[in-house]
C-alpha atoms as a PDB file:
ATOM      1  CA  UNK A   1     -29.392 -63.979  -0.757  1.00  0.00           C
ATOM      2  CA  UNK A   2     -26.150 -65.305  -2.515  1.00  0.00           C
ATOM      3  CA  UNK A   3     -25.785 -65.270  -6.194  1.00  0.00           C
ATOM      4  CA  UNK A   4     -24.681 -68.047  -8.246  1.00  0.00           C
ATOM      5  CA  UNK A   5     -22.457 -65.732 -10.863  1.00  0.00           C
ATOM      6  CA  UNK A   6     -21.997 -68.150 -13.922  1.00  0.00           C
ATOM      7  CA  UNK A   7     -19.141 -67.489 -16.178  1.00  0.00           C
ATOM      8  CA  UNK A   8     -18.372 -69.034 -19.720  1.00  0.00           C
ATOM      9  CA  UNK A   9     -15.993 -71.330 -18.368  1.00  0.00           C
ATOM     10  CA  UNK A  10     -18.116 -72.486 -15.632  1.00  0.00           C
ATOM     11  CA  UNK A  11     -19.080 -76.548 -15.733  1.00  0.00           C
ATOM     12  CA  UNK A  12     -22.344 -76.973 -16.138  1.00  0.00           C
ATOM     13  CA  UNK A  13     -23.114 -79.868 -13.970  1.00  0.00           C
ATOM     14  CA  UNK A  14     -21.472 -77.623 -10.979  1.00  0.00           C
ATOM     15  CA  UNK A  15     -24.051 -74.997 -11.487  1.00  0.00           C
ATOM     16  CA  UNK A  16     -26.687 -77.349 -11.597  1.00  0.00           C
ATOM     17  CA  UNK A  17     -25.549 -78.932  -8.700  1.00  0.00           C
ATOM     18  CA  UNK A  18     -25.549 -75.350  -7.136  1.00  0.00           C
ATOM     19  CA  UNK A  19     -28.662 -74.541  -8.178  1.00  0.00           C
ATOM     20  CA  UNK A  20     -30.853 -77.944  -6.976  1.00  0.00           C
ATOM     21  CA  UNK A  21     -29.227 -77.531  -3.660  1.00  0.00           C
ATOM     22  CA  UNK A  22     -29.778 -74.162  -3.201  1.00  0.00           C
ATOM     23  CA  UNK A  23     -33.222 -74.451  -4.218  1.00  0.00           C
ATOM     24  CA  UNK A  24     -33.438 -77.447  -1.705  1.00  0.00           C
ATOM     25  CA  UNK A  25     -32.631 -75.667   1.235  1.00  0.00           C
ATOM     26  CA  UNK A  26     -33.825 -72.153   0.816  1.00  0.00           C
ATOM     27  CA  UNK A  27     -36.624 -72.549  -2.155  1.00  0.00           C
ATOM     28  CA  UNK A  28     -35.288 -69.621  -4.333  1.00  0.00           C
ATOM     29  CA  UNK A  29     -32.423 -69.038  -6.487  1.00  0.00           C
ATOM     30  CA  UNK A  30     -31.060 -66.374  -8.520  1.00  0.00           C
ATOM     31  CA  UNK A  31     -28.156 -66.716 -11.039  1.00  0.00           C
ATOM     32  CA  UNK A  32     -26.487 -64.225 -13.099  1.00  0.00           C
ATOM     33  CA  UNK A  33     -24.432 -64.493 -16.321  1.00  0.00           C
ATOM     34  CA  UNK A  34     -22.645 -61.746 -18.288  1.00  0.00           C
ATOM     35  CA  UNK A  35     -21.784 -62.432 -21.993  1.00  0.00           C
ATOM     36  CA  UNK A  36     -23.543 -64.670 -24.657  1.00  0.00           C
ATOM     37  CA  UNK A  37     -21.423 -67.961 -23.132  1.00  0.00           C
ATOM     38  CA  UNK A  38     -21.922 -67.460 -19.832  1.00  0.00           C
ATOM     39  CA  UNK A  39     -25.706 -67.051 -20.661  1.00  0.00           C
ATOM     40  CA  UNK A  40     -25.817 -70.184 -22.887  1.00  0.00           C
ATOM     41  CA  UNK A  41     -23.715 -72.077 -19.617  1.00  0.00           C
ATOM     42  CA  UNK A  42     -26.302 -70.517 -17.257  1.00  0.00           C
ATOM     43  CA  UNK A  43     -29.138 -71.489 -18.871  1.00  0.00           C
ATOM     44  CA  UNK A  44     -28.007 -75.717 -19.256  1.00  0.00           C
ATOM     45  CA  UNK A  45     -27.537 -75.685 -15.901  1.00  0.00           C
ATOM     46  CA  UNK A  46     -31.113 -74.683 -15.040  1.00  0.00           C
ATOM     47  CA  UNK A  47     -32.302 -77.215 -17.343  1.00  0.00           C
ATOM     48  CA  UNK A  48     -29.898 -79.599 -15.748  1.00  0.00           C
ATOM     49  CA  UNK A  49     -30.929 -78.644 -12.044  1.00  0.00           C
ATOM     50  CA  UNK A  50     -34.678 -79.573 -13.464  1.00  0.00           C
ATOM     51  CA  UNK A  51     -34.108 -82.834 -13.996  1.00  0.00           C
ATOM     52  CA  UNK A  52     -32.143 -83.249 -10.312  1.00  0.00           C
ATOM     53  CA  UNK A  53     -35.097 -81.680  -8.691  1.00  0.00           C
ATOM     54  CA  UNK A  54     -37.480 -83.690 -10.549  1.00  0.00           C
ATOM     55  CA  UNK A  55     -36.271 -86.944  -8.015  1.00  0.00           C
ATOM     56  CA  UNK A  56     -37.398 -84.709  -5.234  1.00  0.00           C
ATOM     57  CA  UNK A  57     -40.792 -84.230  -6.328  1.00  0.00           C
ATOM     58  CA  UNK A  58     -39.709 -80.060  -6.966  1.00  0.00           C
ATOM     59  CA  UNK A  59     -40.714 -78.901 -10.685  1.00  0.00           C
ATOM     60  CA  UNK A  60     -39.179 -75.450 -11.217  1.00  0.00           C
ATOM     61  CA  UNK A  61     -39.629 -72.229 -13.143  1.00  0.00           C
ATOM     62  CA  UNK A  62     -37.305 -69.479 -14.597  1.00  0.00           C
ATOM     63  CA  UNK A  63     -37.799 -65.921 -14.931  1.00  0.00           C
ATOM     64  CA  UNK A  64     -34.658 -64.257 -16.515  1.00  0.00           C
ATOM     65  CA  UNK A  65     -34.543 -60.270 -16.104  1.00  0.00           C
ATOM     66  CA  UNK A  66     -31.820 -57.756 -17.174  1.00  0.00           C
ATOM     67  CA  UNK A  67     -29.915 -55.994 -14.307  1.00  0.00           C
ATOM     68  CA  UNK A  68     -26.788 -53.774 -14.071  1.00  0.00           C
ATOM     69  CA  UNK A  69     -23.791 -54.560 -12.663  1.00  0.00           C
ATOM     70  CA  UNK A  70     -21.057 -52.378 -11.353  1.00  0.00           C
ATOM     71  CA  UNK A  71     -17.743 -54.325 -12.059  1.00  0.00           C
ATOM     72  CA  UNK A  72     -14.467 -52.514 -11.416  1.00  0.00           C
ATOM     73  CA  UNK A  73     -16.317 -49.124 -11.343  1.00  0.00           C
ATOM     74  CA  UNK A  74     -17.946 -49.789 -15.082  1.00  0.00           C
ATOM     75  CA  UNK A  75     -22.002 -50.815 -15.393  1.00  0.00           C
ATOM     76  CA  UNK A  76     -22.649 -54.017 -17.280  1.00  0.00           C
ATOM     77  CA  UNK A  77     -25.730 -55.383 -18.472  1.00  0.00           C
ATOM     78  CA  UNK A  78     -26.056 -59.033 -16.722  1.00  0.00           C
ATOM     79  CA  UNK A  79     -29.207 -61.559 -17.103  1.00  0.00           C
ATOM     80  CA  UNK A  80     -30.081 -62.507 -14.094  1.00  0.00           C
ATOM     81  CA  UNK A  81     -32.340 -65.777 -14.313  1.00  0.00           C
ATOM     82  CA  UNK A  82     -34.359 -66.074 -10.857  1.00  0.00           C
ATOM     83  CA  UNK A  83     -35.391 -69.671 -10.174  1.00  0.00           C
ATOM     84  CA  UNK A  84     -38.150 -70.567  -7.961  1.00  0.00           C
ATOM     85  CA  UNK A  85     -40.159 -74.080  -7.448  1.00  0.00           C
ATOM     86  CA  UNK A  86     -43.828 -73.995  -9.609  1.00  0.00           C
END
């Protein structure tokens, strides 16, 4: 399974995007987001992908965890927000 990685730069209707097709076609997401802005951009674009999935009949649900991340040989706290249809 692929991540969507979300940074703070990231455009939130892209994600969103992302996220409704992904959820589409294979009925689980996951997305993960270091930092407080890449959080804040991660969790619009669930919101977003909501209300493109709503069209399709598809209400969703969000579970956000804490997992570690090895970038560049140093751990990192991440939130990784799993997305599944209710």
């Amino acid at each position: 399974m692929d991540v969507i990685k979300v940074s703070a730069t990231s455009r939130t209707a892209a994600v969103a995007g992302a996220i409704a097709g992904v959820i589409r076609e294979k009925k689980h997401a996951e997305v993960q987001a270091i930092g407080a802005g890449a959080v804040n951009q991660a969790l619009k674009a669930v919101v977003l992908a909501k209300g493109y999935l709503v069209n399709d009949g598809i209400d969703i649900v969000c579970v956000p965890e804490f997992v570690d991340v090895d970038i560049e040989g140093k751990i990192r706290t991440a939130i990784k927000i799993i997305v599944d249809p209710r």
